[in-house]
C-alpha atoms as a PDB file:
ATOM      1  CA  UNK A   1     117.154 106.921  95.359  1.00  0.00           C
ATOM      2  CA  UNK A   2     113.993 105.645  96.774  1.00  0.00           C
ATOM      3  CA  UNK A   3     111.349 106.819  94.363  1.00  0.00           C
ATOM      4  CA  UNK A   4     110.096 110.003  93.150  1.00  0.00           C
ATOM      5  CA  UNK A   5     107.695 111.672  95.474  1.00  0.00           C
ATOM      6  CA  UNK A   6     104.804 113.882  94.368  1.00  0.00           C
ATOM      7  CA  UNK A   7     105.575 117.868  94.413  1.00  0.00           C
ATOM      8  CA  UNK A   8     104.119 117.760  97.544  1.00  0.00           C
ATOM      9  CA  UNK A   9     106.216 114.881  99.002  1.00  0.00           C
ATOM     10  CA  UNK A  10     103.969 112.252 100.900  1.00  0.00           C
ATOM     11  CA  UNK A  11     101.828 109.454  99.044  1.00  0.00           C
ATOM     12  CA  UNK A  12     101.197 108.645  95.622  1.00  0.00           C
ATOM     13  CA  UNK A  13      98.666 107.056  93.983  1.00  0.00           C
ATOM     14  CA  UNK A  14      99.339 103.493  93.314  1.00  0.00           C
ATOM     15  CA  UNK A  15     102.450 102.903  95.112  1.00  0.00           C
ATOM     16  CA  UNK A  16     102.993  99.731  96.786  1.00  0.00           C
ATOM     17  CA  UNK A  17     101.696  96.399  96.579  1.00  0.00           C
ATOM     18  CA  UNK A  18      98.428  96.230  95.936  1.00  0.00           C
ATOM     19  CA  UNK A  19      95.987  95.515  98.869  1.00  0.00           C
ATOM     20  CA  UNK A  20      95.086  91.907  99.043  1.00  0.00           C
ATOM     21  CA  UNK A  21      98.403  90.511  97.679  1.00  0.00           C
ATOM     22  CA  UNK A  22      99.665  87.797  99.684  1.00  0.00           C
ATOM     23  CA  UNK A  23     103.169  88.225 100.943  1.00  0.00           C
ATOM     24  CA  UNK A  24     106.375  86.215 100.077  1.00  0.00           C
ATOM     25  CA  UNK A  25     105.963  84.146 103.411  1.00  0.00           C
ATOM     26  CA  UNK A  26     102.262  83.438 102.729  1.00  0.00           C
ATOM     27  CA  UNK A  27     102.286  82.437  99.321  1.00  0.00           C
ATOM     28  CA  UNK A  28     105.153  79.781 100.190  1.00  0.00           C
ATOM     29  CA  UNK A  29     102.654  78.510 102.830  1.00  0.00           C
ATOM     30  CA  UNK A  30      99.679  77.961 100.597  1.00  0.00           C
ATOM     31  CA  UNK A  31     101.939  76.532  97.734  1.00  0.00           C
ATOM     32  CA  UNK A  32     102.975  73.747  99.959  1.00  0.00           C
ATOM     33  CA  UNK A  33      99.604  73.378 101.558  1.00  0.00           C
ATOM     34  CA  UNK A  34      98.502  73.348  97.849  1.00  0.00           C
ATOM     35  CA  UNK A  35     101.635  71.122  96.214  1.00  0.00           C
ATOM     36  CA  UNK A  36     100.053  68.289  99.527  1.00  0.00           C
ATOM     37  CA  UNK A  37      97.017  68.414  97.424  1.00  0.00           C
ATOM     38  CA  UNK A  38      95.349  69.589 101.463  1.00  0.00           C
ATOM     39  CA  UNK A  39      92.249  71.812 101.425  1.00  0.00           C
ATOM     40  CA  UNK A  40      92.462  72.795 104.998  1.00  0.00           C
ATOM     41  CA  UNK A  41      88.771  74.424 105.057  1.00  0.00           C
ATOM     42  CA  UNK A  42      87.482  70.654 104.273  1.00  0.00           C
ATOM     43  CA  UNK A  43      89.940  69.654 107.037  1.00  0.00           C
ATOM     44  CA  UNK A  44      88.358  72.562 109.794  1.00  0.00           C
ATOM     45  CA  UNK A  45      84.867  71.527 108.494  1.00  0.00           C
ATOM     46  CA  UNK A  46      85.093  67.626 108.697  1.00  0.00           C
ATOM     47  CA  UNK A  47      86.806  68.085 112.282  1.00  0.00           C
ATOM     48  CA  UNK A  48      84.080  70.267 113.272  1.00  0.00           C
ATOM     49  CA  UNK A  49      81.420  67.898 112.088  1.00  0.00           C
ATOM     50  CA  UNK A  50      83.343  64.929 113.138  1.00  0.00           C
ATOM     51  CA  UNK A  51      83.700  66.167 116.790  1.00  0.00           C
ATOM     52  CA  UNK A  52      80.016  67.192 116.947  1.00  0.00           C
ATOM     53  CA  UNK A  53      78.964  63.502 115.951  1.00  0.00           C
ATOM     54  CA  UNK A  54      81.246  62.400 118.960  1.00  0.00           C
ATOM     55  CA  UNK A  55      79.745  65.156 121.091  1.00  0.00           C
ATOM     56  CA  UNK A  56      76.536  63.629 120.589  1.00  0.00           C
ATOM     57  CA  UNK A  57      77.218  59.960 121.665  1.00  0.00           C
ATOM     58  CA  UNK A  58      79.266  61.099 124.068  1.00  0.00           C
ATOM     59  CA  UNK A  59      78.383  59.640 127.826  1.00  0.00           C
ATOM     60  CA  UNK A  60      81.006  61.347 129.856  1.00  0.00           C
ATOM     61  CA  UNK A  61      80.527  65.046 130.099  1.00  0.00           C
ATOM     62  CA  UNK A  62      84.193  66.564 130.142  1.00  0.00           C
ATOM     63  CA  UNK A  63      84.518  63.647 126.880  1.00  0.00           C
ATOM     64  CA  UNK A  64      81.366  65.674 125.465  1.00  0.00           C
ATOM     65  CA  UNK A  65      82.321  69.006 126.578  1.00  0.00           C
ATOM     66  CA  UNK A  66      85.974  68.430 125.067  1.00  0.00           C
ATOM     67  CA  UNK A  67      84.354  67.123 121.649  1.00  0.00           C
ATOM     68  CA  UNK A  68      81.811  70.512 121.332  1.00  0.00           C
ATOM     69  CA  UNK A  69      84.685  73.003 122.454  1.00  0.00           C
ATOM     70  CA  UNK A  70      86.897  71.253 119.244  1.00  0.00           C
ATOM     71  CA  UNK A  71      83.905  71.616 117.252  1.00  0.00           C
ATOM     72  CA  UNK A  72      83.149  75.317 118.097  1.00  0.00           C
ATOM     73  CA  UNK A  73      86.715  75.953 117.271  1.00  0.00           C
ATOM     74  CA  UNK A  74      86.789  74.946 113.880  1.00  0.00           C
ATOM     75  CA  UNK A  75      83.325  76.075 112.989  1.00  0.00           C
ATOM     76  CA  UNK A  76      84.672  79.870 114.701  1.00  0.00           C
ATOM     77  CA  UNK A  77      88.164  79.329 112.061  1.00  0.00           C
ATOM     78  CA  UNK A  78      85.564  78.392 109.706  1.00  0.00           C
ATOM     79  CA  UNK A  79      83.089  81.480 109.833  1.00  0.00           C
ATOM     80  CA  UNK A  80      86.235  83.981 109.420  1.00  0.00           C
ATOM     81  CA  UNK A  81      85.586  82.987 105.693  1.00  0.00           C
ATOM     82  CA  UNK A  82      82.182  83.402 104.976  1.00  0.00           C
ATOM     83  CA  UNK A  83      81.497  86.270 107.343  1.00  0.00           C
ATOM     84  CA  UNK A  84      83.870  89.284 108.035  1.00  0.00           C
ATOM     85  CA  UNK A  85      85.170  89.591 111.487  1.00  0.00           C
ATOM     86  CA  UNK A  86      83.194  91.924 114.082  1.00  0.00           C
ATOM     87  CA  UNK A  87      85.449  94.569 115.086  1.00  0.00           C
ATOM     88  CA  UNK A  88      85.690  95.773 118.781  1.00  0.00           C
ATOM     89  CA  UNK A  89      83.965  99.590 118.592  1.00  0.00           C
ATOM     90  CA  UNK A  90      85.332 102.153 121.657  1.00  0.00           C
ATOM     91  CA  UNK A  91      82.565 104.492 122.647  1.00  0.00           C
ATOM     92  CA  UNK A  92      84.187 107.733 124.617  1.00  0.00           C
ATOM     93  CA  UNK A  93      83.097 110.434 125.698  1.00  0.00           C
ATOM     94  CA  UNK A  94      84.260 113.889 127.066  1.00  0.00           C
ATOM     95  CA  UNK A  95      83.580 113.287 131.094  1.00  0.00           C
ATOM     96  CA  UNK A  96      82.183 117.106 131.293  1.00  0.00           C
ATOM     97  CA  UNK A  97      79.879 116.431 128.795  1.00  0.00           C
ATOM     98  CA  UNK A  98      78.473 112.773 129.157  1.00  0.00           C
ATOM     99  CA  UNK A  99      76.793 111.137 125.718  1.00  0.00           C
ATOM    100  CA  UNK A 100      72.678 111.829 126.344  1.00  0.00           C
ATOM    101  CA  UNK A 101      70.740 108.885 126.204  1.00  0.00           C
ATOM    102  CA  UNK A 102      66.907 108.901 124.877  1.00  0.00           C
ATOM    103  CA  UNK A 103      64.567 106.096 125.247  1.00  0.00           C
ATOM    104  CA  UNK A 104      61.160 106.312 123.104  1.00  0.00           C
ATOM    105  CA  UNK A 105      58.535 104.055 123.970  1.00  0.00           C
ATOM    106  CA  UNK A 106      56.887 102.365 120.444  1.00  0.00           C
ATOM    107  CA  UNK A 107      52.817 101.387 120.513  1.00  0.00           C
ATOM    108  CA  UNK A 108      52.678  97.829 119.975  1.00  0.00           C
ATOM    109  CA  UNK A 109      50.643  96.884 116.882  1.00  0.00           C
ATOM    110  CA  UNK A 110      47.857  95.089 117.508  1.00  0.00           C
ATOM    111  CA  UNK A 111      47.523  91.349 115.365  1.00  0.00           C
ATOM    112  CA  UNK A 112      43.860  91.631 114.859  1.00  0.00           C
END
């Protein structure tokens, strides 16, 4: 038998793994990484800064361009840490009835 369900059937309340627990596959991953004594943040941020310094003394500009696109690479692996991720947002509408759009006009404050 798979479980009891509710009277209802469907969902119960705290079935399943808990949210945020990393899987079997994951945890293996970050116990190696881990065992290697690597801290692959430190790695993504000295690349980044590494490859800006380059960037910067740099003469050829496909050498520089290279160095800056490897640099905004890590930095954008880097900022999924500290910031959460922007999610796409779909804005629809029913084609009979198309959203209404108002623009208001603010007085500007004077700095006197």
């Amino acid at each position: 038998m798979a479980g009891k369900q509710g009277a209802s059937g469907g969902r119960r309340k705290g079935a399943g793994r808990p949210k945020g627990t990393p899987n079997k596959r994951s945890q293996e991953v970050a116990e190696k990484i881990k065992a290697m004594g690597c801290d692959p943040i430190e790695g993504m941020a000295r690349i980044a800064m590494q490859a800006e310094d380059e960037a910067a003394i740099q003469e050829r500009f496909q050498d520089k361009k290279d160095a800056l696109t490897l640099a905004g690479n890590m930095y954008k692996e880097l900022a999924q840490y500290v910031a959460p991720k922007r999610r796409a947002v779909e804005v629809s509408s029913d084609p009979d009835q198309p959203l209404a759009t108002t623009i208001q006009i603010l007085p500007v404050a004077s700095s006197n």
